[in-house]
C-alpha atoms as a PDB file:
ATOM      1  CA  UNK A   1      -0.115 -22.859  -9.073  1.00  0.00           C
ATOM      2  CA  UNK A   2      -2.575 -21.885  -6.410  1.00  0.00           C
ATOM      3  CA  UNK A   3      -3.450 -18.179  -5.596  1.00  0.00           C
ATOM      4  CA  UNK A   4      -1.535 -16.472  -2.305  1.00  0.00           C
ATOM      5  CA  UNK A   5      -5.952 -15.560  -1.801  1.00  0.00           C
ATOM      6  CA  UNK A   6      -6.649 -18.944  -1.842  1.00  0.00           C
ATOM      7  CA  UNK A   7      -4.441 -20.090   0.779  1.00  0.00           C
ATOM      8  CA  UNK A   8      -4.229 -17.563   2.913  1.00  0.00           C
ATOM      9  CA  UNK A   9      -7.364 -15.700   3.399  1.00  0.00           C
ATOM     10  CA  UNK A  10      -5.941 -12.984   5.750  1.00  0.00           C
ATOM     11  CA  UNK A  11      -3.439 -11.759   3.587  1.00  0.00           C
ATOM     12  CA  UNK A  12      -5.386  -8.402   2.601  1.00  0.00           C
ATOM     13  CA  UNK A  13      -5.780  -7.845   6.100  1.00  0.00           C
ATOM     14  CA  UNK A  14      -2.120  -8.520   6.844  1.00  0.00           C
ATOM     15  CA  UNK A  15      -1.436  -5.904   4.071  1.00  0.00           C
ATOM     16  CA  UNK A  16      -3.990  -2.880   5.439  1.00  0.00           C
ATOM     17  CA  UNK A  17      -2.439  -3.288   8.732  1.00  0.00           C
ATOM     18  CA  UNK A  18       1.083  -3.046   7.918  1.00  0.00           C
ATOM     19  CA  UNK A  19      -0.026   0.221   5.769  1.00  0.00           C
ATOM     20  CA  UNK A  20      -2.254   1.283   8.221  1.00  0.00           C
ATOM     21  CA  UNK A  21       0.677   1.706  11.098  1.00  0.00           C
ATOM     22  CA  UNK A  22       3.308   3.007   8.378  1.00  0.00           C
ATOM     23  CA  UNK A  23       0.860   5.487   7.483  1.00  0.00           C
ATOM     24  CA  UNK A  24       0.363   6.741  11.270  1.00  0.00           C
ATOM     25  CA  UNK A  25       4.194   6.843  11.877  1.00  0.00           C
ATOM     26  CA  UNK A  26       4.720   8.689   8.553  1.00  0.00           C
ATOM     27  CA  UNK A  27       2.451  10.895   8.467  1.00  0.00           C
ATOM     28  CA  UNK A  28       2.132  12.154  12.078  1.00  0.00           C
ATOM     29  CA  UNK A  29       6.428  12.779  11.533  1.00  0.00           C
ATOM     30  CA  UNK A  30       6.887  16.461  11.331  1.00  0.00           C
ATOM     31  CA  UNK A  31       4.703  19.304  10.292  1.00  0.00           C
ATOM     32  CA  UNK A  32       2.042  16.457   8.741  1.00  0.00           C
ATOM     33  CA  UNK A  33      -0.853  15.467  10.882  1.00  0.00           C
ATOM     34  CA  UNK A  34      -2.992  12.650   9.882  1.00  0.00           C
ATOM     35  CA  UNK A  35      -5.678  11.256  12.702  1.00  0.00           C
ATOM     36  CA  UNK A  36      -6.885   7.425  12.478  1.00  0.00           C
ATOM     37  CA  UNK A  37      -9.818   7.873  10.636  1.00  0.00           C
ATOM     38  CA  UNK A  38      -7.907   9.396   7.657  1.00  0.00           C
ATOM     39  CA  UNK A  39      -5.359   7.032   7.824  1.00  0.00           C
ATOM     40  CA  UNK A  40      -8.229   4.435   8.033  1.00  0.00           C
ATOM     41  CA  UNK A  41     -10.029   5.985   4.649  1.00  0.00           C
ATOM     42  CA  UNK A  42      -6.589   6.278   3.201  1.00  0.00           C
ATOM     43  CA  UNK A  43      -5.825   2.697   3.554  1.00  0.00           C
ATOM     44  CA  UNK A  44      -9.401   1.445   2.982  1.00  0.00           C
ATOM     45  CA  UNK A  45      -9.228   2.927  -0.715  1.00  0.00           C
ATOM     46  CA  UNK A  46      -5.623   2.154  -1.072  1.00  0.00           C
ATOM     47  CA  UNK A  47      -5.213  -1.540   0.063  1.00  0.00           C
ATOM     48  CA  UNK A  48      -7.935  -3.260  -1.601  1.00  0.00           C
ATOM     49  CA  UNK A  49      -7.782  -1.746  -5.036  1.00  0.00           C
ATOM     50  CA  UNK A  50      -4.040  -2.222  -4.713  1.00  0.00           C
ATOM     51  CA  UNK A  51      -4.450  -6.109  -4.066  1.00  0.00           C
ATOM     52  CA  UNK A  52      -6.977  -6.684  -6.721  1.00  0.00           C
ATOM     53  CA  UNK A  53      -5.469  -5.042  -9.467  1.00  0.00           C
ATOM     54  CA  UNK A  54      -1.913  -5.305  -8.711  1.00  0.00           C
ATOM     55  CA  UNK A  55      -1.233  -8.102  -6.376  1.00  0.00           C
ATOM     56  CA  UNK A  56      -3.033 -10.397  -8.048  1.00  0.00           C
ATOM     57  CA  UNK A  57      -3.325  -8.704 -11.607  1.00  0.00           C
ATOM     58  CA  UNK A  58       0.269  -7.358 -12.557  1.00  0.00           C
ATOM     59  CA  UNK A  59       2.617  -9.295  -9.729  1.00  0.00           C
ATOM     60  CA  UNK A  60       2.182 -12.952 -11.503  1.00  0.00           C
ATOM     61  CA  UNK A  61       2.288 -11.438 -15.054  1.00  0.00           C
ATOM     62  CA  UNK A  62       5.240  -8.878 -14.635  1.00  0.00           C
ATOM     63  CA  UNK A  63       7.083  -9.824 -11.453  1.00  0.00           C
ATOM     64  CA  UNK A  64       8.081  -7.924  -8.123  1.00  0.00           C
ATOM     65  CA  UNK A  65       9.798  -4.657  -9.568  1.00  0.00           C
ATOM     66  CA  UNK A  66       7.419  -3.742 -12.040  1.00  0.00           C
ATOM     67  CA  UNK A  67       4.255  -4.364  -9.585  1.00  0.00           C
ATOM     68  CA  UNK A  68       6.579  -2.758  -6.912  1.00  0.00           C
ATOM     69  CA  UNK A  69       6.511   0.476  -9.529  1.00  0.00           C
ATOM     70  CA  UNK A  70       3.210   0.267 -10.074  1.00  0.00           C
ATOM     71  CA  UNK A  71       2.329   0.541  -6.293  1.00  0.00           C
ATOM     72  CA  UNK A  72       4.290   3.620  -6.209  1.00  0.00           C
ATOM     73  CA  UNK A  73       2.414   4.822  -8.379  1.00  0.00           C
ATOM     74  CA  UNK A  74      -1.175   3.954  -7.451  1.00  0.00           C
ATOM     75  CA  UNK A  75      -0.539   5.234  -3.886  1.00  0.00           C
ATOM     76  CA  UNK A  76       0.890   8.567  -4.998  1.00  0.00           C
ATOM     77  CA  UNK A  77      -2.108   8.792  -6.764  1.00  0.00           C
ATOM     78  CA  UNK A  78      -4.309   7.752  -4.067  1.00  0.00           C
ATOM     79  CA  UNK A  79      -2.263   9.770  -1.870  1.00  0.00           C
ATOM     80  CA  UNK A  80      -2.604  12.841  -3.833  1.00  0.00           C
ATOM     81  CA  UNK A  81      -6.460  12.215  -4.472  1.00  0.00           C
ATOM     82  CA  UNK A  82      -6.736  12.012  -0.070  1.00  0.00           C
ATOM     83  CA  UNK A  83      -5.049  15.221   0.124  1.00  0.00           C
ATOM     84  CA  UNK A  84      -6.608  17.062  -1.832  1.00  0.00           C
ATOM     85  CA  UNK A  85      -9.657  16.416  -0.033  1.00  0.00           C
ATOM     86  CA  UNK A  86      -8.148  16.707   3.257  1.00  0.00           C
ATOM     87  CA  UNK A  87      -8.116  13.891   5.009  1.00  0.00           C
ATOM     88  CA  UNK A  88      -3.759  13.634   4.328  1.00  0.00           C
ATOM     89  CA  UNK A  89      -2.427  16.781   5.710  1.00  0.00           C
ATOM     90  CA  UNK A  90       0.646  16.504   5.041  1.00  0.00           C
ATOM     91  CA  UNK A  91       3.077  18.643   2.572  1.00  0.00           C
ATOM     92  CA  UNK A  92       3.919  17.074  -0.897  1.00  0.00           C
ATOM     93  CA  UNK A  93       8.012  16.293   0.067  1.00  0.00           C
ATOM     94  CA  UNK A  94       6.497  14.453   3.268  1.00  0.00           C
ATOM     95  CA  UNK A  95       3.645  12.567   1.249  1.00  0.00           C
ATOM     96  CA  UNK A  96       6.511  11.193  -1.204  1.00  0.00           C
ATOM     97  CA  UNK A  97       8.568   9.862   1.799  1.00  0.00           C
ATOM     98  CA  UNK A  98       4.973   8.348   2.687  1.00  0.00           C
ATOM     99  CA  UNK A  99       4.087   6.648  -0.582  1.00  0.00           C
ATOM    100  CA  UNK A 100       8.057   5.316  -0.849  1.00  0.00           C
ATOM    101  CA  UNK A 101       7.932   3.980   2.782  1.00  0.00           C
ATOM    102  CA  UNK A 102       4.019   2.298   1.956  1.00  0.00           C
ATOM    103  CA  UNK A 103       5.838   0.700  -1.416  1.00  0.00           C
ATOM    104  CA  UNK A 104       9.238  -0.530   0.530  1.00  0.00           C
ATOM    105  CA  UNK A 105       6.547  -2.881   2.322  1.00  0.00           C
ATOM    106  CA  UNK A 106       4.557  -3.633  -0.380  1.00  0.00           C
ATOM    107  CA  UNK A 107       7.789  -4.935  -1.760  1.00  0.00           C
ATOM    108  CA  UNK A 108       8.242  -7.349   1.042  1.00  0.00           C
ATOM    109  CA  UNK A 109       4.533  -8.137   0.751  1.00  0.00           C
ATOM    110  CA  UNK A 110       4.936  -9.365  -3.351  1.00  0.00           C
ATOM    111  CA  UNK A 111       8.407 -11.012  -1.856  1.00  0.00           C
ATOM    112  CA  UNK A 112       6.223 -13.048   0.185  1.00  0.00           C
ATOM    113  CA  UNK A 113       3.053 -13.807  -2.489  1.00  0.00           C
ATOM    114  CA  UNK A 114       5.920 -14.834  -4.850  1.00  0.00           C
ATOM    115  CA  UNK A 115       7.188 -17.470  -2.295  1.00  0.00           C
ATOM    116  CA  UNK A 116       3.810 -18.357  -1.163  1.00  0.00           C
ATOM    117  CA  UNK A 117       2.921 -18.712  -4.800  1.00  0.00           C
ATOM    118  CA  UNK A 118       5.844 -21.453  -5.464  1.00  0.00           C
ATOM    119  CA  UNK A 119       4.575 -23.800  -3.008  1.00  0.00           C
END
């Protein structure tokens, strides 16, 4: 079984720019306000850590649900870590909508490794 890495080199960048634009939509909903470059920091920490160490880590060991959970986690964390230094201003309720709405395409991005993985 060849890596999803291996075959398709652009997959990380596939993944940043999905999160990127979810993150602007999210965030800029409501009383948050997030401007490109902190959405750009956000997903520059977020994205590649989350690929190494989950993608290709945790999804072939433990499957889609519990690397799905795991990304929920390590963005919260990353999410909480961004606004606390200010470059996420946005409230916590909203930053929870963000990190579920960053981890509903995360799952369609370990739906697609997996399938990529089985040819």
């Amino acid at each position: 079984m060849r890596q999803f890495y291996t075959r398709y080199p652009y997959s990380l960048i596939f993944k940043a720019l999905a999160l990127l634009i979810i993150t602007l939509i999210i965030a800029n909903i409501g009383s948050g306000s997030i401007g490109f470059g902190g959405a750009l920091l956000f997903i520059l920490a977020l994205a590649p850590t989350s690929f190494l160490l989950i993608d290709l880590l945790v999804l072939p060991g433990l499957g889609i649900r519990a690397a799905t959970a795991i990304d929920w986690i390590w963005a919260l964390l990353i999410g909480l870590l961004y606004r606390n230094l200010g470059y996420l201003d946005v409230g916590w309720f909203q930053l929870l909508i963000l990190v579920t709405g960053l981890t509903v395409i995360e799952y369609y991005f370990h739906r697609m490794l997996k399938n990529a993985s089985k040819l």
